[in-house]
Protein backbone atom coordinates (compact mmCIF):
# COMPACT_ATOMS: atom_id res chain seq x y z
CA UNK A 1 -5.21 -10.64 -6.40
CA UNK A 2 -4.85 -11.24 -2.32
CA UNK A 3 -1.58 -11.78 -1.18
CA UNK A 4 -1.40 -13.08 2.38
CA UNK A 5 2.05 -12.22 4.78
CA UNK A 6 3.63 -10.19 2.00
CA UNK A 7 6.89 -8.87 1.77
CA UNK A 8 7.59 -5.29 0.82
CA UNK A 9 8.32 -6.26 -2.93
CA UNK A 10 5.06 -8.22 -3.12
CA UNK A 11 3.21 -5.05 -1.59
CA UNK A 12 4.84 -2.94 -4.45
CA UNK A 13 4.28 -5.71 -6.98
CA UNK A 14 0.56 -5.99 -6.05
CA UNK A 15 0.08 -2.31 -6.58
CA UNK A 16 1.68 -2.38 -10.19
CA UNK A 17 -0.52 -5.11 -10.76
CA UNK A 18 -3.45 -2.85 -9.86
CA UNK A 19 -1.55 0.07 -12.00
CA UNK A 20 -1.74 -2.69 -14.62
CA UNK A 21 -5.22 -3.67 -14.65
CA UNK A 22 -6.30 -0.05 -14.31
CA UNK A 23 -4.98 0.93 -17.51
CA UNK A 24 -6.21 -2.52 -19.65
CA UNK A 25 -9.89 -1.93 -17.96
CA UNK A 26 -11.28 1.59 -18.35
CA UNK A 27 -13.46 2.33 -15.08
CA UNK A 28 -12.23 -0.44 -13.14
CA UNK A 29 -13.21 -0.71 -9.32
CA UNK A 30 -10.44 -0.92 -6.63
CA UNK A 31 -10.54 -2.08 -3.30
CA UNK A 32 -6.65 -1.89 -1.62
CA UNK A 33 -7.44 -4.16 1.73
CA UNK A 34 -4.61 -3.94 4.47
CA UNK A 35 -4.11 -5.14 7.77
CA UNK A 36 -0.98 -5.46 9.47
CA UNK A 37 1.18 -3.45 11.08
CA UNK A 38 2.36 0.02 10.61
CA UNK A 39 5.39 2.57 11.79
CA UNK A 40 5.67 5.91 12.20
CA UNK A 41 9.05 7.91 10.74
CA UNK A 42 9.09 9.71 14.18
CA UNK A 43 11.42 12.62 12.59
CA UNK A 44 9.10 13.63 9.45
CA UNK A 45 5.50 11.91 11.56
CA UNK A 46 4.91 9.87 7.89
CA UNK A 47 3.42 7.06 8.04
CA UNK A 48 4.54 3.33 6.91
CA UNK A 49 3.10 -0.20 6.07
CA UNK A 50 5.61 -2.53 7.73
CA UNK A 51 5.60 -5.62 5.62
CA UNK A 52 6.39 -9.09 6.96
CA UNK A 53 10.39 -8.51 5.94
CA UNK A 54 10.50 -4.92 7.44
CA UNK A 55 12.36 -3.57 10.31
CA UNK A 56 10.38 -1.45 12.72
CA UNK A 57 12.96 0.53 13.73
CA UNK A 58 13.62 1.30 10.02
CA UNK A 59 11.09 2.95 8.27
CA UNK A 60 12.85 2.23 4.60
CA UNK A 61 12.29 -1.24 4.66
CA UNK A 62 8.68 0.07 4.54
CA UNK A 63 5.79 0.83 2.02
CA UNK A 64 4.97 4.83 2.57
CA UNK A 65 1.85 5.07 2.79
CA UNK A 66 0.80 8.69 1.15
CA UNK A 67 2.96 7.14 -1.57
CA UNK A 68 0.06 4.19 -2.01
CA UNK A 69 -2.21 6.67 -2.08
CA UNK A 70 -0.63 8.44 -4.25
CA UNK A 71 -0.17 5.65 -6.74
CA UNK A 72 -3.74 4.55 -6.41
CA UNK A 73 -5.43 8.01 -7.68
CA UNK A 74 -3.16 8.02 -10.73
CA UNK A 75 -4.90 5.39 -11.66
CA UNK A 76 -8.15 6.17 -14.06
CA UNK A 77 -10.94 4.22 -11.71
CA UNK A 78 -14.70 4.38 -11.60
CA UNK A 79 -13.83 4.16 -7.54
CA UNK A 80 -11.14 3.28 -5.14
CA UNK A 81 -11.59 2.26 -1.94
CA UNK A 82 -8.60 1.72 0.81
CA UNK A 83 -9.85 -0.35 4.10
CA UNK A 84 -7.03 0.05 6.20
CA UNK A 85 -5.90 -1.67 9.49
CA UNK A 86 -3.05 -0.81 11.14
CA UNK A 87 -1.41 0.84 13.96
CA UNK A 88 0.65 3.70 13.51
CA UNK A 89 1.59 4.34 17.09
């Protein structure tokens, strides 16, 4: 399902969605397709998706990004591809 300008809880829905699907499907096929901007927590050096309702200057009203990744290998996939775009400078 594309989602287009999303806001952090639509980035978080989307990737329950995916969660969802994943467990209904067995061997399912993901492709996670960002572009956007990103942040960097300058303290810790993690990076962040910034969705169109975060604050650059405040990295908690991001999506984490080794958390996505994180949530995308739990789930049981033939394959999971991430293209990402973004700038974490």
């Amino acid at each position: 399902m594309a989602q287009t300008k999303a806001t952090g809880n639509q980035i978080k829905a989307q990737v329950n969605w995916l969660q969802n699907i994943c467990e209904v499907f067995d061997g399912a096929q993901i492709i996670f397709y960002y572009a956007g901007h990103g942040v960097p927590d300058e303290s810790t050096k993690d990076a962040f998706l910034l969705p169109v309702d975060g604050n650059g200057s405040n990295t908690s009203t991001g999506y984490k990004l080794s958390s996505l990744y994180s949530r995308l290998s739990e789930n049981p996939t033939k394959s999971t591809i991430v293209l990402l775009d973004a700038c974490f400078s």
